[in-house]
C-alpha atoms as a PDB file:
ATOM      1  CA  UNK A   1     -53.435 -81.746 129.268  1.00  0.00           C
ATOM      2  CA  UNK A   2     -52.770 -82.710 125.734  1.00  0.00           C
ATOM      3  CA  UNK A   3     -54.481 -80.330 124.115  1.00  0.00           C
ATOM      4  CA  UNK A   4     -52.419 -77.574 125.429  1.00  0.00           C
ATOM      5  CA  UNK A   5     -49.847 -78.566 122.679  1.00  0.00           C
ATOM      6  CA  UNK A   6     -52.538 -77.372 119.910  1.00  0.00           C
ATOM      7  CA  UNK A   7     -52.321 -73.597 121.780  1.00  0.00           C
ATOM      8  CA  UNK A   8     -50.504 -70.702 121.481  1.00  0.00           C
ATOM      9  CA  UNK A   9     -47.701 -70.729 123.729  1.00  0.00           C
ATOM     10  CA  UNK A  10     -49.061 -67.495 125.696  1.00  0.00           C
ATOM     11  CA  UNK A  11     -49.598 -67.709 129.526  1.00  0.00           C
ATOM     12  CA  UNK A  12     -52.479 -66.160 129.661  1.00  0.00           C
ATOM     13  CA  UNK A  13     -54.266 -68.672 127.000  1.00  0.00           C
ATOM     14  CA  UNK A  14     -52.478 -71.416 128.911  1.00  0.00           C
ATOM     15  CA  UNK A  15     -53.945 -70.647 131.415  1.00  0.00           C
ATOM     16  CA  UNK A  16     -57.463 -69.701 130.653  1.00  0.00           C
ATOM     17  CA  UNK A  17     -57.713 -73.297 129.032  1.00  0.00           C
ATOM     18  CA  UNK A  18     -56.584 -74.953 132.653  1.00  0.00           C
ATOM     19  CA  UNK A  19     -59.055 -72.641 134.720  1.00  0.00           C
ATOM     20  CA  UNK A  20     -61.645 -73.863 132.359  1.00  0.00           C
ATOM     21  CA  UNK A  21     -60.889 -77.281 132.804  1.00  0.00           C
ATOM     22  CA  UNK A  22     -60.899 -76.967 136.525  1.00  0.00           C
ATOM     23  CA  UNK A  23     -64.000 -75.168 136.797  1.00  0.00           C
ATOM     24  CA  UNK A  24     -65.796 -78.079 134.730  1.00  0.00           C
ATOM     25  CA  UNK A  25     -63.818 -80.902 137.178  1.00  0.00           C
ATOM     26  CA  UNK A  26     -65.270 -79.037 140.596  1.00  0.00           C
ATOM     27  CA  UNK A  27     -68.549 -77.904 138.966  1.00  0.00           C
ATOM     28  CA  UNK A  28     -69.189 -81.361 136.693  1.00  0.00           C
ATOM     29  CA  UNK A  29     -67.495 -83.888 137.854  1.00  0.00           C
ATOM     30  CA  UNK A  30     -67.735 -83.012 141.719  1.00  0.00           C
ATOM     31  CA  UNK A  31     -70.788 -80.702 142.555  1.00  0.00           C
ATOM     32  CA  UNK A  32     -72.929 -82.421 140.083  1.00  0.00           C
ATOM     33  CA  UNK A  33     -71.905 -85.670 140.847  1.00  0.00           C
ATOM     34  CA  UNK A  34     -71.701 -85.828 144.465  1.00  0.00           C
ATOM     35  CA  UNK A  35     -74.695 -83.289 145.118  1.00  0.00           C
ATOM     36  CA  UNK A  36     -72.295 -80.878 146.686  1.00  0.00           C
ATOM     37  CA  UNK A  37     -73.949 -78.302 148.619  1.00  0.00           C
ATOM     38  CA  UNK A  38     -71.028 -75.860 150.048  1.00  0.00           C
ATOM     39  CA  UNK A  39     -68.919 -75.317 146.666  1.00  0.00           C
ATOM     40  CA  UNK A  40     -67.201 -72.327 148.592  1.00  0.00           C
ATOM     41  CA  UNK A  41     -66.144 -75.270 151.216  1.00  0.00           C
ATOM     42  CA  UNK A  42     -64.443 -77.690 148.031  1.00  0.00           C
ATOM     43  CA  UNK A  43     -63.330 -74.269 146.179  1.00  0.00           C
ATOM     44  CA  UNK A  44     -61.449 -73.211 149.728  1.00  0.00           C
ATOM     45  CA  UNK A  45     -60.431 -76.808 150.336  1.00  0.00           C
ATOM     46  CA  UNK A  46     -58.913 -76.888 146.519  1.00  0.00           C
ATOM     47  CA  UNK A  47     -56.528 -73.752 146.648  1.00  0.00           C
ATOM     48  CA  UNK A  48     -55.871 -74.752 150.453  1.00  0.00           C
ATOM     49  CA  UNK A  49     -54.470 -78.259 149.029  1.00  0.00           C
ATOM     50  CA  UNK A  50     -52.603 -76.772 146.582  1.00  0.00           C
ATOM     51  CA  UNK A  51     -51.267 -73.558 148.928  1.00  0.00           C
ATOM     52  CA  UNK A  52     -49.798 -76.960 150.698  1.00  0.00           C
ATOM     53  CA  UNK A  53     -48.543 -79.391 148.348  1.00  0.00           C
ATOM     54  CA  UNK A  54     -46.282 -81.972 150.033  1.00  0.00           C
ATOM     55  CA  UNK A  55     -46.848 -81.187 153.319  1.00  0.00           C
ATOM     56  CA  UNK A  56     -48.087 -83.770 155.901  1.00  0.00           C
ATOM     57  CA  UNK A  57     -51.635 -83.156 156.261  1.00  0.00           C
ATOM     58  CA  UNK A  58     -54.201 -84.776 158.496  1.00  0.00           C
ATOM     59  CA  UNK A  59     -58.574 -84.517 158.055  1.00  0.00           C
ATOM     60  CA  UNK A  60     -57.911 -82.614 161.910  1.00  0.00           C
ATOM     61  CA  UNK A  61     -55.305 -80.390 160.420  1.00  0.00           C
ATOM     62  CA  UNK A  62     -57.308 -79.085 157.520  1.00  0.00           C
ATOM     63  CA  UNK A  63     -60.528 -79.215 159.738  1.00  0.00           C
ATOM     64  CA  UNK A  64     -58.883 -76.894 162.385  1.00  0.00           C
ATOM     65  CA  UNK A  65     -56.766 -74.398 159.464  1.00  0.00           C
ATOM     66  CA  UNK A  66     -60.698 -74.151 157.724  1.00  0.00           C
ATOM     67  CA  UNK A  67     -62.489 -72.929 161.414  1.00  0.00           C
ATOM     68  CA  UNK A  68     -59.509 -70.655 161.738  1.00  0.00           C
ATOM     69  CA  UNK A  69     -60.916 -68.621 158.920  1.00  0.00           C
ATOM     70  CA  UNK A  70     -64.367 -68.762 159.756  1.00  0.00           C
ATOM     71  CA  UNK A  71     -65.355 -72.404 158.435  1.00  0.00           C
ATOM     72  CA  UNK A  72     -66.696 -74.742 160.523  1.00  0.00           C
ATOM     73  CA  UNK A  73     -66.483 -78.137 159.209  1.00  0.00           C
ATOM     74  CA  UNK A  74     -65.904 -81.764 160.922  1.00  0.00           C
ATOM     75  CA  UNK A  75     -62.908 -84.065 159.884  1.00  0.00           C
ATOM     76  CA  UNK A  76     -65.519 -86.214 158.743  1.00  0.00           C
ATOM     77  CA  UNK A  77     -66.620 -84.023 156.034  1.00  0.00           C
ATOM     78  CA  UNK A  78     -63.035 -82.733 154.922  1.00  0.00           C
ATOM     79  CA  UNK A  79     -62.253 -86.495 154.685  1.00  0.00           C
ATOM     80  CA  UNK A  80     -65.548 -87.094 152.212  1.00  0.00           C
ATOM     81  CA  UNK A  81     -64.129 -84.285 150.080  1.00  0.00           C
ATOM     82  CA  UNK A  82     -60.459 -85.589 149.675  1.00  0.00           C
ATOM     83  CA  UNK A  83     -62.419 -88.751 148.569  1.00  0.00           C
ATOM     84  CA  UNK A  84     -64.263 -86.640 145.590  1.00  0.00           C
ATOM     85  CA  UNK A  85     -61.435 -84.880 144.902  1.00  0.00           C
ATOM     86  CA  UNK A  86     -59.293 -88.424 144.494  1.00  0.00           C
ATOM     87  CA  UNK A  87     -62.046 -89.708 142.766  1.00  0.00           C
ATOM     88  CA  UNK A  88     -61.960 -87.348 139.832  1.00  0.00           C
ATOM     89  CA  UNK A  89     -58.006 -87.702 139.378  1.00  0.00           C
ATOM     90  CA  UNK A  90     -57.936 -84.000 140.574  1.00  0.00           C
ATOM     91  CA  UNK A  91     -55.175 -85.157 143.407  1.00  0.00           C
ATOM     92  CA  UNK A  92     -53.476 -88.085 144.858  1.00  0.00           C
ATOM     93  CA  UNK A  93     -53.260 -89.250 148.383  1.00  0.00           C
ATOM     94  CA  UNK A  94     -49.846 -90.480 149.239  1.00  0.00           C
ATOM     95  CA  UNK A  95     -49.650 -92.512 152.591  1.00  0.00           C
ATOM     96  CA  UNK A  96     -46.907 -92.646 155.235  1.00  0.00           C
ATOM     97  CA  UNK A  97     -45.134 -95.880 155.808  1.00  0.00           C
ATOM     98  CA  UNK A  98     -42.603 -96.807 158.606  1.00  0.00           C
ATOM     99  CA  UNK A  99     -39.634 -97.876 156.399  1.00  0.00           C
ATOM    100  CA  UNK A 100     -38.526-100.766 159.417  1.00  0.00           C
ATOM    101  CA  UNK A 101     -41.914-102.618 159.488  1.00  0.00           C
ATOM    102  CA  UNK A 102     -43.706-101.493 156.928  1.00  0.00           C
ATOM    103  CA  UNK A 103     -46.456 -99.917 159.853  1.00  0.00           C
ATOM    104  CA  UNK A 104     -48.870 -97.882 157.159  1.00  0.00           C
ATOM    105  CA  UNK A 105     -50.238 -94.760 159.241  1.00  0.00           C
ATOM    106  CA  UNK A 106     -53.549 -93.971 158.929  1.00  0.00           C
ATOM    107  CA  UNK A 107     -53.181 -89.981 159.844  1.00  0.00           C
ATOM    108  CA  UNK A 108     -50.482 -87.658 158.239  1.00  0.00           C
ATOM    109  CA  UNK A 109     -50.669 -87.725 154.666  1.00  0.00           C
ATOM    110  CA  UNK A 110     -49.256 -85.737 151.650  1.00  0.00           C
ATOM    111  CA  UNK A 111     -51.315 -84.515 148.707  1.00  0.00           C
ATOM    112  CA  UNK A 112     -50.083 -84.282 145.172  1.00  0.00           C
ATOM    113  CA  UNK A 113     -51.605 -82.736 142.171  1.00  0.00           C
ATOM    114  CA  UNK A 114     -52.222 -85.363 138.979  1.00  0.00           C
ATOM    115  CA  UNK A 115     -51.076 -82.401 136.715  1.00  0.00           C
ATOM    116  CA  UNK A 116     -49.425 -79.742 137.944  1.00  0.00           C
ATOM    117  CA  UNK A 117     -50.645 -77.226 135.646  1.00  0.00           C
ATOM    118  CA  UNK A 118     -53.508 -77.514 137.308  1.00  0.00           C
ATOM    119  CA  UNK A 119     -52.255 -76.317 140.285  1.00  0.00           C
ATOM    120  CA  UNK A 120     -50.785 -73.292 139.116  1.00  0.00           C
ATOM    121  CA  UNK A 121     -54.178 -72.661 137.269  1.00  0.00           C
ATOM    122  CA  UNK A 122     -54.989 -72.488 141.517  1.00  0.00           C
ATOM    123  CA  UNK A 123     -52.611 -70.898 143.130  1.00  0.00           C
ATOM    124  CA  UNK A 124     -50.365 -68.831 141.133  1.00  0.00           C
ATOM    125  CA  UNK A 125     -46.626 -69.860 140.511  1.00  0.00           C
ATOM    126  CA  UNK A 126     -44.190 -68.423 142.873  1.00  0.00           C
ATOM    127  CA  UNK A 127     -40.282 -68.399 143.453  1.00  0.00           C
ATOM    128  CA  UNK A 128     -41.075 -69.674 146.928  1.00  0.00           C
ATOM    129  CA  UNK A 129     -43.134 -72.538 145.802  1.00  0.00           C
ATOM    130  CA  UNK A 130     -40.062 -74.519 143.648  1.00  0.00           C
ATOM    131  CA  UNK A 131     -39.665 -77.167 146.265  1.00  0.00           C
ATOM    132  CA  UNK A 132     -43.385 -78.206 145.893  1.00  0.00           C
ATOM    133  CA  UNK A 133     -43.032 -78.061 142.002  1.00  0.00           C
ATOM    134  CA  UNK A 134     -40.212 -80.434 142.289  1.00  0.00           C
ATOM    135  CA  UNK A 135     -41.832 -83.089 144.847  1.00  0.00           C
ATOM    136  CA  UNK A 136     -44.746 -83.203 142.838  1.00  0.00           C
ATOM    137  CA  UNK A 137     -42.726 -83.621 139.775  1.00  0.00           C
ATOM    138  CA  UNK A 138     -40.836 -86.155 141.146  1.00  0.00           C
ATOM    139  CA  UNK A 139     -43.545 -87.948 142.740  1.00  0.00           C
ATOM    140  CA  UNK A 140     -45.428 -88.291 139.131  1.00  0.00           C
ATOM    141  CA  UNK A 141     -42.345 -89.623 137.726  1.00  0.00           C
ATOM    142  CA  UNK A 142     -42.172 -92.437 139.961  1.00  0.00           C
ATOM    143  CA  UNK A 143     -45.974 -93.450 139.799  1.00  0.00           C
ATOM    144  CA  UNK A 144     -45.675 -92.878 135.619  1.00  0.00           C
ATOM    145  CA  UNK A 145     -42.763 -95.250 136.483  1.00  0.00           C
ATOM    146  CA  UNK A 146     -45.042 -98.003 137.734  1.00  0.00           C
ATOM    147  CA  UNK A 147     -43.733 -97.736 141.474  1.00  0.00           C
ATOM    148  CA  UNK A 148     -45.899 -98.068 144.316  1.00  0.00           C
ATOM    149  CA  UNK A 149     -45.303 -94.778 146.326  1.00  0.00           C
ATOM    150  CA  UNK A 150     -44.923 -93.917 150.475  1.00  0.00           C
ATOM    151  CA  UNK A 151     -43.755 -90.865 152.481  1.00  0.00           C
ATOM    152  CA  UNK A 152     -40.981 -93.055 154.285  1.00  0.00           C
ATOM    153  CA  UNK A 153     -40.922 -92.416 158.275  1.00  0.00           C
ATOM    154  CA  UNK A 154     -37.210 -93.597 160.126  1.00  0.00           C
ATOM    155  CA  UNK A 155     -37.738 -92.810 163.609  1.00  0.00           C
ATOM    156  CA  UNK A 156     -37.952 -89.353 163.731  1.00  0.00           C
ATOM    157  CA  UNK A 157     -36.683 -89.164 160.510  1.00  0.00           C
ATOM    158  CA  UNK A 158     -38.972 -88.258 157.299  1.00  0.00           C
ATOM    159  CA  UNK A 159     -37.885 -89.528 154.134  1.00  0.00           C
ATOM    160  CA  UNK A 160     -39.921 -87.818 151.086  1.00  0.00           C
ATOM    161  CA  UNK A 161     -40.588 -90.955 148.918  1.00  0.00           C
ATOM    162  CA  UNK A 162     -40.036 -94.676 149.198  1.00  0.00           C
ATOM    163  CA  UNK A 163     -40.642 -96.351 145.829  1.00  0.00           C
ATOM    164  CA  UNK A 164     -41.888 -99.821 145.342  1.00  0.00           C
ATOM    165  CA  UNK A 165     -41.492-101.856 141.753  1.00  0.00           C
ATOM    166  CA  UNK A 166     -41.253-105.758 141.687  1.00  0.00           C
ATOM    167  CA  UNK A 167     -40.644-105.807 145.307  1.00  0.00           C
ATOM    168  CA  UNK A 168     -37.445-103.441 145.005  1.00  0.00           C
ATOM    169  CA  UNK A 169     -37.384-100.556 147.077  1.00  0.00           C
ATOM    170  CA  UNK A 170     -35.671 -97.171 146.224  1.00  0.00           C
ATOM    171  CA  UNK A 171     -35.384 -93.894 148.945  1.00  0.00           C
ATOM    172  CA  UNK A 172     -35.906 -90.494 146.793  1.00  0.00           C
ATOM    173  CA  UNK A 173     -35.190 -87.202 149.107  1.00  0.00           C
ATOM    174  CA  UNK A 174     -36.148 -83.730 147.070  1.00  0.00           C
ATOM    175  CA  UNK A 175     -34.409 -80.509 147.520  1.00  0.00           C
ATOM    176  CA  UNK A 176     -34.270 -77.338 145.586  1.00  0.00           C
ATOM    177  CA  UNK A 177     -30.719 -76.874 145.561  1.00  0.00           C
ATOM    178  CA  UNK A 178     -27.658 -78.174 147.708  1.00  0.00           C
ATOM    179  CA  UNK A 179     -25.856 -75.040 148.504  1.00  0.00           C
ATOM    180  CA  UNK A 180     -24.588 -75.446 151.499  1.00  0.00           C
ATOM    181  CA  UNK A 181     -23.276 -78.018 154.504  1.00  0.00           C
ATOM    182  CA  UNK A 182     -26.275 -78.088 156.157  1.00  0.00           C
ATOM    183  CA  UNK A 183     -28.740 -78.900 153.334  1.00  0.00           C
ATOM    184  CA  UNK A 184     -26.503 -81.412 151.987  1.00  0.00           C
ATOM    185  CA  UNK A 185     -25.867 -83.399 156.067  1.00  0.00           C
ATOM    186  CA  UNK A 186     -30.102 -83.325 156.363  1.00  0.00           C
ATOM    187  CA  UNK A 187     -30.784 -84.546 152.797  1.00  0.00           C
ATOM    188  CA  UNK A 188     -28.225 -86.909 152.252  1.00  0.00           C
ATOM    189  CA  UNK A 189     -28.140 -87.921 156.033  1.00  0.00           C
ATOM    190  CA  UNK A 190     -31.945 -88.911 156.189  1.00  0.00           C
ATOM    191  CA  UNK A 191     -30.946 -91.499 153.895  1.00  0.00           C
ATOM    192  CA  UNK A 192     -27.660 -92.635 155.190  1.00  0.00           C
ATOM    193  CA  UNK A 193     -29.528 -92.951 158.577  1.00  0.00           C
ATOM    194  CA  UNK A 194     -31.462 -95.737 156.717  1.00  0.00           C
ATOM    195  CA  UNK A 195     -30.162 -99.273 157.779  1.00  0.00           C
ATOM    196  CA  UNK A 196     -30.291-101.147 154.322  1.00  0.00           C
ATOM    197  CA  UNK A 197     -28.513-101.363 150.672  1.00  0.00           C
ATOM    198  CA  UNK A 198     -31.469-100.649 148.125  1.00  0.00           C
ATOM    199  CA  UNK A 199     -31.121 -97.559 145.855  1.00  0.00           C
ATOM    200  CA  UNK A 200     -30.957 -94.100 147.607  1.00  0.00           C
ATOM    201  CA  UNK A 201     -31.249 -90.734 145.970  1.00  0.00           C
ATOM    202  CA  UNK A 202     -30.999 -87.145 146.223  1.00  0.00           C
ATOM    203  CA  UNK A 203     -32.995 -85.075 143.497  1.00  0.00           C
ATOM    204  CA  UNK A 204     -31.895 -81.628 143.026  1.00  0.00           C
ATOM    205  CA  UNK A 205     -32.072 -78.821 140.779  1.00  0.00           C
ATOM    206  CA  UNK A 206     -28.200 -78.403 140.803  1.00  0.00           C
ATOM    207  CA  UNK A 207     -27.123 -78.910 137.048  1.00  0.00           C
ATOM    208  CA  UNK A 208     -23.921 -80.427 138.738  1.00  0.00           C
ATOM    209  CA  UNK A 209     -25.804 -82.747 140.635  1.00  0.00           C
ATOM    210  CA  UNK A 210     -24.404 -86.048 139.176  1.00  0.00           C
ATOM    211  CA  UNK A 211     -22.574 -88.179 141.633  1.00  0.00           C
ATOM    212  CA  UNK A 212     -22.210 -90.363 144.633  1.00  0.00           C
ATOM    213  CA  UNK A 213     -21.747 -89.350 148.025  1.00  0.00           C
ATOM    214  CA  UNK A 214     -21.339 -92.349 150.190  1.00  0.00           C
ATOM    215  CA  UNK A 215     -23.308 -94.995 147.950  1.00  0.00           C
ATOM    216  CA  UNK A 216     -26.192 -91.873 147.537  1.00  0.00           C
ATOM    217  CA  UNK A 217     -26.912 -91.236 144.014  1.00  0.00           C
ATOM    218  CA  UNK A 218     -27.212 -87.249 143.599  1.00  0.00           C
ATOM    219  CA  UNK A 219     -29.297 -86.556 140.527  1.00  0.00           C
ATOM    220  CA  UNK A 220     -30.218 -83.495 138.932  1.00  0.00           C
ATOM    221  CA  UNK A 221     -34.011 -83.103 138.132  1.00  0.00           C
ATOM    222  CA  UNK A 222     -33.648 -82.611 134.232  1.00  0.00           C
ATOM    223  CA  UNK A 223     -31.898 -86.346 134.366  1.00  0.00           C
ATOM    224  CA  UNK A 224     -34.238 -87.649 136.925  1.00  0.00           C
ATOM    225  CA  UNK A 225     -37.448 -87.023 134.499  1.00  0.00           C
ATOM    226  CA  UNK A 226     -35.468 -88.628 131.907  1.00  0.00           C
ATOM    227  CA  UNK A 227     -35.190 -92.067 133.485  1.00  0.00           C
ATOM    228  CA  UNK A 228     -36.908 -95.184 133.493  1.00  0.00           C
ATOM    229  CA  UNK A 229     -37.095 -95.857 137.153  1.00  0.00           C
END
């Protein structure tokens, strides 16, 4: 939000300004627009959405979470929403695609915030939430990048982003920090599992992270934003 640069640099005017700006994208831009009649439904379907960020969702899924607390809409509807909510650049829809095929599945997708101030204007910043910071943040990168993006599936196998520019593909797995032999064999060995020779990488918050571990790039977040991918 560029106007944010013009404020003090004070949470709580931060972050008045983004609430505001929300509140005019659901109740403008949205309600107004589409003739919205349950604005608790899009309000609870909004903080659900960003509760989840980067997890594989399905219409059914969110359908079935929303009855469980008292909410009874059809996958039909839920899918109509995540259409407004695209439409207005409040989210993006990020599809799954089988990396040996290129099969593009039409159920179990990820959602990602366009700014991720926004989200936190939502749902609150936590400790616990770091990993969906840095998949969204990495996810914008690649599309401000000009790369066509894909939640890679290899067998049973998810890999978090397969990146598309000029017809050259890149694998991008995100973790908060490598700390220990396990997190380092699944992130590193979703992507060694991968049968080809285009770019592979490992994005971490690990200030050491800057290396190659068997032809994997690991970079750390800081340098990741940095680069022209």
């Amino acid at each position: 939000m560029p106007h944010l640069i013009h404020l003090p640099k004070e949470d709580a005017v931060i972050f008045e300004y983004l609430r505001n700006i929300h509140n005019t994208i659901v109740l403008r831009d949205i309600v107004e627009r589409f003739n919205i009649r349950n604005v608790r439904f899009l309000q609870d379907l909004i903080h659900y959405l960003a509760d989840i960020t980067g997890s594989v969702l399905s219409a059914k899924r969110i359908s079935d979470y929303l009855k469980s607390q008292r909410i009874n809409l059809s996958p039909k509807l839920v899918l109509e929403y995540l259409t407004y909510l695209e439409s207005v650049y409040l989210i993006d829809r990020v599809k799954r695609s089988e990396i040996e095929g290129r099969k593009i599945f039409e159920i179990g997708e990820k959602f990602y915030f366009e700014d991720i101030g926004m989200r936190h204007a939502i749902v609150p910043y936590m400790q616990k939430d770091i990993g969906k910071v840095l998949e969204n943040l990495v996810y914008h990168q690649l599309v401000v990048n000009s790369n066509q993006v894909f939640v890679g599936k290899h067998g049973d196998v998810e890999i978090d982003f397969v990146a598309i520019k000029n017809d050259i593909k890149m694998y991008v797995q995100v973790a908060y920090l490598i700390t220990d032999e396990l997190t380092h064999e699944r992130e590193f060995g979703n992507l060694l599992s991968i049968p080809d020779n285009c770019r592979k990488m490992v994005v971490s918050m690990d200030e050491t992270a800057e290396g190659n571990y068997k032809g994997i790039e690991h970079v750390s977040i800081r340098n990741f934003l940095t680069e022209v991918l």
